[in-house]
N, C-alpha and C. Protein backbone atom coordinates (compact mmCIF):
# COMPACT_ATOMS: atom_id res chain seq x y z
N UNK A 1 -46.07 -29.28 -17.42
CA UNK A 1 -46.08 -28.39 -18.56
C UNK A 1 -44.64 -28.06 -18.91
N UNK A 2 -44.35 -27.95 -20.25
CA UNK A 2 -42.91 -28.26 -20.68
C UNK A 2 -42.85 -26.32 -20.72
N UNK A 3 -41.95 -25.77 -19.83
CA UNK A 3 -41.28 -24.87 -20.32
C UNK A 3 -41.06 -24.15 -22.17
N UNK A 4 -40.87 -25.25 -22.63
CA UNK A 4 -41.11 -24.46 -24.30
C UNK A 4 -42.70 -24.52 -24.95
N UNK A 5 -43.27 -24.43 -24.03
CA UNK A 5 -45.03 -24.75 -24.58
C UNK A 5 -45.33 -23.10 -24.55
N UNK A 6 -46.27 -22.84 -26.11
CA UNK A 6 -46.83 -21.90 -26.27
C UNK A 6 -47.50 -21.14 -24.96
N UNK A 7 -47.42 -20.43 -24.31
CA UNK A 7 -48.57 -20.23 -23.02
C UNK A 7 -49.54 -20.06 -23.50
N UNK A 8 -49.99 -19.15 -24.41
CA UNK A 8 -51.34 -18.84 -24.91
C UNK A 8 -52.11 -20.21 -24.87
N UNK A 9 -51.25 -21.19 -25.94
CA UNK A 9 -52.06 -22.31 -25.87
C UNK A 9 -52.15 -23.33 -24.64
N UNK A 10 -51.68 -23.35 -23.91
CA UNK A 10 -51.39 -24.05 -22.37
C UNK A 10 -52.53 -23.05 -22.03
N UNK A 11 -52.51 -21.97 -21.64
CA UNK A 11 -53.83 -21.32 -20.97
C UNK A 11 -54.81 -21.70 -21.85
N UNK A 12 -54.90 -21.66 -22.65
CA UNK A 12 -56.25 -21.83 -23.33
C UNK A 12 -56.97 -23.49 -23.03
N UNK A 13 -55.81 -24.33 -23.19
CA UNK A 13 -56.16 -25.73 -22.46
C UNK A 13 -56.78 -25.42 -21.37
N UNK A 14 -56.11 -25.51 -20.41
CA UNK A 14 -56.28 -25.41 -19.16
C UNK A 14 -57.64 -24.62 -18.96
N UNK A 15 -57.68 -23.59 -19.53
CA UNK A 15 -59.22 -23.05 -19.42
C UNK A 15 -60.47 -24.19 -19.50
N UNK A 16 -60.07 -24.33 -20.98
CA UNK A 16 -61.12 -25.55 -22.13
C UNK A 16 -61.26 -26.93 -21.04
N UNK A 17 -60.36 -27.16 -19.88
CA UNK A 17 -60.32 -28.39 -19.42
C UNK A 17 -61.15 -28.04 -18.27
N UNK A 18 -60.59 -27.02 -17.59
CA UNK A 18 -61.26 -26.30 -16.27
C UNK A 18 -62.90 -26.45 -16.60
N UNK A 19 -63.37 -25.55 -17.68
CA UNK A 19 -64.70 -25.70 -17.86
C UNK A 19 -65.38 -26.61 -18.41
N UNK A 20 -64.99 -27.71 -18.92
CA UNK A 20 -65.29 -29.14 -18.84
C UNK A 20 -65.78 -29.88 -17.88
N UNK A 21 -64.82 -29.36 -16.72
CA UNK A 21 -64.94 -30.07 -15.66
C UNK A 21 -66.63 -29.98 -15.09
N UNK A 22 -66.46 -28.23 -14.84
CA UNK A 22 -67.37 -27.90 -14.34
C UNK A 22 -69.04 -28.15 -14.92
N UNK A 23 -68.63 -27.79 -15.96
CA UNK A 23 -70.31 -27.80 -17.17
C UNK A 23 -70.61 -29.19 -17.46
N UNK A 24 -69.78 -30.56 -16.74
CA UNK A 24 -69.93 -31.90 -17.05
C UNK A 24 -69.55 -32.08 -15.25
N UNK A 25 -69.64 -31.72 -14.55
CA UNK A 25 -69.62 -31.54 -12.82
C UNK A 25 -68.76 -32.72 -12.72
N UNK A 26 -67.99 -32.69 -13.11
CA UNK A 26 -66.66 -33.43 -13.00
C UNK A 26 -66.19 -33.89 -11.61
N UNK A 27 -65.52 -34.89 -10.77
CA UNK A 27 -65.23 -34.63 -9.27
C UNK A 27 -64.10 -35.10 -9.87
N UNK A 28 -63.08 -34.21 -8.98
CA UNK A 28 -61.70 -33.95 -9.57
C UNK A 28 -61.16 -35.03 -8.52
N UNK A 29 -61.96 -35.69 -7.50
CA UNK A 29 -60.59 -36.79 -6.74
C UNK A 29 -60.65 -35.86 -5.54
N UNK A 30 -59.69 -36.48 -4.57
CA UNK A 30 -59.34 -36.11 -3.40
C UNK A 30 -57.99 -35.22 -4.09
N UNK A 31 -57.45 -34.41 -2.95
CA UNK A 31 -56.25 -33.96 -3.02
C UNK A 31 -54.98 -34.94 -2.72
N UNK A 32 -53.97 -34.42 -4.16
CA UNK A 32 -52.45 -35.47 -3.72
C UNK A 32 -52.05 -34.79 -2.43
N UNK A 33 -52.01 -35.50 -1.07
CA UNK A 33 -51.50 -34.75 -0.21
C UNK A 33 -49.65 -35.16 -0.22
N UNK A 34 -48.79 -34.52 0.40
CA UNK A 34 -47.72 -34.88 0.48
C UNK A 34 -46.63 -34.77 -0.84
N UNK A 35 -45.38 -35.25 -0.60
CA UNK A 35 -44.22 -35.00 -1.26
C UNK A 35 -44.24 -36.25 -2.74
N UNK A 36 -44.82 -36.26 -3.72
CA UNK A 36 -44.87 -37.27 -4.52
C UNK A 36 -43.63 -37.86 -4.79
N UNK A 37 -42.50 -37.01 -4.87
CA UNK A 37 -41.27 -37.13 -5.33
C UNK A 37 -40.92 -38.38 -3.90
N UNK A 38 -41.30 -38.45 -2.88
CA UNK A 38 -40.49 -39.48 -2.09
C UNK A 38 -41.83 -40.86 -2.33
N UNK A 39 -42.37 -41.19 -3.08
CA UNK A 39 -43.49 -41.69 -3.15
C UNK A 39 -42.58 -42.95 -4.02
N UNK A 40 -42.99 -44.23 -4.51
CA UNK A 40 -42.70 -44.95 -5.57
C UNK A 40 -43.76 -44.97 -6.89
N UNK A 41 -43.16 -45.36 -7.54
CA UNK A 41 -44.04 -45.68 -8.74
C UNK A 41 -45.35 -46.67 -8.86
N UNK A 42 -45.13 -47.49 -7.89
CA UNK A 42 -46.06 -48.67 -7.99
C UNK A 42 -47.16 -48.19 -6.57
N UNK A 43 -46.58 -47.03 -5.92
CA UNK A 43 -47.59 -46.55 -5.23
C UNK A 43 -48.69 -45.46 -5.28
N UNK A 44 -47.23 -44.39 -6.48
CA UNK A 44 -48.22 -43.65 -7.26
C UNK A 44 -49.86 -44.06 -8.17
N UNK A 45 -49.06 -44.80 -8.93
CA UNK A 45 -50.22 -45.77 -9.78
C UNK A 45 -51.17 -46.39 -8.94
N UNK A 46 -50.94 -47.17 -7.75
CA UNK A 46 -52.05 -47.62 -7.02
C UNK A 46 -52.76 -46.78 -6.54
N UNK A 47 -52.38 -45.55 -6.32
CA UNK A 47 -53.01 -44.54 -5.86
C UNK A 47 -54.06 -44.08 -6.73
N UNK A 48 -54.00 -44.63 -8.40
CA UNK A 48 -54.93 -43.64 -9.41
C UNK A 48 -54.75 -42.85 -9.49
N UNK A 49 -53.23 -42.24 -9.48
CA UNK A 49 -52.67 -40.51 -10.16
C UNK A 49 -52.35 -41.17 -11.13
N UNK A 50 -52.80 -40.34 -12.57
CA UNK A 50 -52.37 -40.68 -13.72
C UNK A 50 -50.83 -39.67 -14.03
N UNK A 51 -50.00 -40.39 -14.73
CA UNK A 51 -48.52 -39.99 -14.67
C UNK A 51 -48.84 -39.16 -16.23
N UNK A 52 -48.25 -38.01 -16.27
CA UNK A 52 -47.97 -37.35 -17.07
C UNK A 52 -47.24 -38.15 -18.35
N UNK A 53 -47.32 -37.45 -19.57
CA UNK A 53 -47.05 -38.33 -20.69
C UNK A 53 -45.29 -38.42 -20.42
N UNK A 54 -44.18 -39.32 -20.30
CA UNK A 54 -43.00 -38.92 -19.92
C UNK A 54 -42.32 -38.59 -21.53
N UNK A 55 -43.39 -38.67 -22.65
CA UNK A 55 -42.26 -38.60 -23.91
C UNK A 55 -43.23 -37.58 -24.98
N UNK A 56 -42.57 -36.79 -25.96
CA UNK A 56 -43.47 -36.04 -26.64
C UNK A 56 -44.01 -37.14 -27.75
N UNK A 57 -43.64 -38.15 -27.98
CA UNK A 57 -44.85 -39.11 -28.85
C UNK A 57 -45.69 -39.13 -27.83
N UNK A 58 -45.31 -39.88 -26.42
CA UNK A 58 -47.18 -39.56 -25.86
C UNK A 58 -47.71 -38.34 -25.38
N UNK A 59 -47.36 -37.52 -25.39
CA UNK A 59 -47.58 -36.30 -25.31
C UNK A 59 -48.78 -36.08 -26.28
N UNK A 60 -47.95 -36.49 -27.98
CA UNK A 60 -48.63 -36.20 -28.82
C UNK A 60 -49.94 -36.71 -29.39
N UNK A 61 -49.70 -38.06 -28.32
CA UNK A 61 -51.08 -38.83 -28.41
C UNK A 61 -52.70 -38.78 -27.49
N UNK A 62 -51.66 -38.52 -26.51
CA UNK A 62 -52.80 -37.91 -25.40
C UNK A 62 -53.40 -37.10 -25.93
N UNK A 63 -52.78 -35.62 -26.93
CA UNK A 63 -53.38 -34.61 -27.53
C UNK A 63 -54.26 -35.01 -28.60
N UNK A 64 -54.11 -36.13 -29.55
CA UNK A 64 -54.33 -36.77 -30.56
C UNK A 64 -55.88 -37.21 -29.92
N UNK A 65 -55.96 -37.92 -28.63
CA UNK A 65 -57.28 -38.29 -28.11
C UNK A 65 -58.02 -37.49 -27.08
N UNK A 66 -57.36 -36.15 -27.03
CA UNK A 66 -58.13 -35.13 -26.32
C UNK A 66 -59.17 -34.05 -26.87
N UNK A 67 -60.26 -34.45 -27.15
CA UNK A 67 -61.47 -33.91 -27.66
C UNK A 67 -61.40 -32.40 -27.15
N UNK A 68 -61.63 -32.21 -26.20
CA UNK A 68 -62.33 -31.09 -25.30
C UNK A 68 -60.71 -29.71 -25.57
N UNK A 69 -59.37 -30.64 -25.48
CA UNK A 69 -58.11 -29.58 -25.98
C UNK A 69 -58.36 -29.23 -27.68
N UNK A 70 -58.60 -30.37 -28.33
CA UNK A 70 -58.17 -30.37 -29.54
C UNK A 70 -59.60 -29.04 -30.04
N UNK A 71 -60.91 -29.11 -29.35
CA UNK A 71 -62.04 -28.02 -29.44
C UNK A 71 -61.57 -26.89 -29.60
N UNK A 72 -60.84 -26.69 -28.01
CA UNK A 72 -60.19 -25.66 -27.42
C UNK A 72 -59.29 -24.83 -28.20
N UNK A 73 -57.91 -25.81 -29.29
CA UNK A 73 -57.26 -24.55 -30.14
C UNK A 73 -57.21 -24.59 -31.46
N UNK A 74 -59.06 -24.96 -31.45
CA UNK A 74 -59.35 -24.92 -33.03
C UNK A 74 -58.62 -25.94 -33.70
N UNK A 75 -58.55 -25.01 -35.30
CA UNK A 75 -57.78 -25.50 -36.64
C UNK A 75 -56.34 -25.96 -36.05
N UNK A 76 -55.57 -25.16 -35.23
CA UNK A 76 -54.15 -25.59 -34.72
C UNK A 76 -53.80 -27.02 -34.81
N UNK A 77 -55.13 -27.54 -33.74
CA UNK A 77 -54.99 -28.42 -32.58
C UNK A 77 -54.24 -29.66 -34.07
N UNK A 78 -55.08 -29.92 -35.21
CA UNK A 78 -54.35 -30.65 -35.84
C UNK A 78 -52.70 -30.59 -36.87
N UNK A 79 -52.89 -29.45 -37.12
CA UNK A 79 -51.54 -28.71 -37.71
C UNK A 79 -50.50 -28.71 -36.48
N UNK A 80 -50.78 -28.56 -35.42
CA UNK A 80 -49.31 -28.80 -34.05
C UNK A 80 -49.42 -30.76 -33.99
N UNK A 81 -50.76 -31.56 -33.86
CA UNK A 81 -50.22 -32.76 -34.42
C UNK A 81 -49.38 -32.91 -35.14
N UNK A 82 -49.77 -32.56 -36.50
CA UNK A 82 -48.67 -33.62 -37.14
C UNK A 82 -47.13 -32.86 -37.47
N UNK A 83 -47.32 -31.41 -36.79
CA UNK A 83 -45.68 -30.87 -36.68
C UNK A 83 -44.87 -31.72 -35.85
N UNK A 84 -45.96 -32.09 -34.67
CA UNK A 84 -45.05 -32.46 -33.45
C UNK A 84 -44.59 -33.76 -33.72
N UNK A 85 -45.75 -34.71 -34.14
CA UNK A 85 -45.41 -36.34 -34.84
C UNK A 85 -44.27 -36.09 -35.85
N UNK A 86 -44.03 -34.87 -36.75
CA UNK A 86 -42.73 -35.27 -37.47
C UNK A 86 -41.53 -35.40 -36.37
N UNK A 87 -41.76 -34.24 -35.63
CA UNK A 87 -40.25 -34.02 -34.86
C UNK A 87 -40.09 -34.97 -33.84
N UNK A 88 -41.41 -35.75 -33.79
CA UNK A 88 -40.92 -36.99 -32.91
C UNK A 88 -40.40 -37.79 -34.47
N UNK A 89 -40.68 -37.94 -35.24
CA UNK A 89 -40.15 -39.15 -35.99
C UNK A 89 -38.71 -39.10 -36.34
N UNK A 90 -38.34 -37.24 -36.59
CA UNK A 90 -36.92 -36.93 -36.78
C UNK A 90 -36.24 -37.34 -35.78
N UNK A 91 -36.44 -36.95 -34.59
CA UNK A 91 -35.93 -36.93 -33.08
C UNK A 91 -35.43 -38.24 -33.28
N UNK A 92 -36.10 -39.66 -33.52
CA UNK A 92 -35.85 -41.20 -33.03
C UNK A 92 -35.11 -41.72 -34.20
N UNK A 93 -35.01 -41.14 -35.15
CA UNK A 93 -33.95 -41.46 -36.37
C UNK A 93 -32.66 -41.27 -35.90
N UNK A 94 -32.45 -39.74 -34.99
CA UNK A 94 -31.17 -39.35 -34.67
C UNK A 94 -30.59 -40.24 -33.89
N UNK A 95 -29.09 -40.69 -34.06
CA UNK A 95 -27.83 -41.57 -33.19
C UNK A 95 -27.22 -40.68 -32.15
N UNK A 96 -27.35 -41.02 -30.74
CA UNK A 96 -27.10 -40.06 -29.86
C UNK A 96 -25.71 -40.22 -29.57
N UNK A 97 -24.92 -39.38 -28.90
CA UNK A 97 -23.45 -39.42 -28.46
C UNK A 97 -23.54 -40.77 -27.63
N UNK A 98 -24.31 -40.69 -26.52
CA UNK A 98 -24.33 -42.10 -25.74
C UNK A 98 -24.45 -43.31 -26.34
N UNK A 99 -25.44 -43.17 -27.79
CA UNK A 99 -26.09 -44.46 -28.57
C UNK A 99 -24.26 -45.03 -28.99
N UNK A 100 -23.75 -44.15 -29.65
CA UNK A 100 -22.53 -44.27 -30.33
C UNK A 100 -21.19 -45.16 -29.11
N UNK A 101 -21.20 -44.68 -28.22
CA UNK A 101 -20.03 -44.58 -27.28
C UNK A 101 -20.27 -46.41 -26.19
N UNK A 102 -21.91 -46.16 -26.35
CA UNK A 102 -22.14 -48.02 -25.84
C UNK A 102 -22.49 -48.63 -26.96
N UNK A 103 -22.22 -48.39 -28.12
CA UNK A 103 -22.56 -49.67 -28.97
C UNK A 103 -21.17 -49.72 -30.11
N UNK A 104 -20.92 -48.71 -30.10
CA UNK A 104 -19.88 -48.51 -31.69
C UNK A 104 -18.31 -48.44 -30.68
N UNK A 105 -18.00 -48.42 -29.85
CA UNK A 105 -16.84 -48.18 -29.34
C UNK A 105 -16.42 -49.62 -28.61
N UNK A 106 -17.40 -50.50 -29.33
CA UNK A 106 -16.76 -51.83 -28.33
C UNK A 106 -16.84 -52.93 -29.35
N UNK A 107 -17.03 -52.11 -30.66
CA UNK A 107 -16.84 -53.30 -31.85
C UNK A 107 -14.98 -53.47 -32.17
């Protein structure tokens, strides 16, 4: 959960998901036991932990195909779509200091 996320709406997920689970008797898996962080990637995944979205386009897509969230904060759920899809589209237009310094400084 990203630090700049509404809480209201993060709790309200998390509720909407919690009781999903339950009212559709969901089995949540075994427990991740242990330190994931010393784990690899190709062991995580074999394991069947699904990896968090690492970018707010998938972020925004996961949300885009989440029924049971998108229920959860109403009318929002599509109005924070397509806010968030712009500011991903602004975001990937922008030329970063790094973009500049490995590509434009060695012409």
């Amino acid at each position: 959960v990203s630090a700049g996320c509404n809480p209201y709406l993060a709790l309200a997920a998390f509720l909407a998901a919690g009781l999903d689970g339950i009212e559709n008797k969901l089995d949540p898996g075994e427990p991740n036991l242990g330190n994931l962080y010393q784990r690899t990637l190709a062991d995580i995944r074999d394991s069947g932990i699904k990896l968090l979205p690492q970018s707010l386009n998938e972020a925004v897509e996961e949300l885009r195909n989440d029924a049971v969230v998108k229920s959860a904060l109403g009318v929002i759920a599509d109005d924070f779509i397509d806010l968030k899809s712009r500011e991903w589209q602004s975001y990937h237009k922008q030329v970063s200091a790094w973009e500049v310094e490995q590509y434009l400084t060695s012409l």
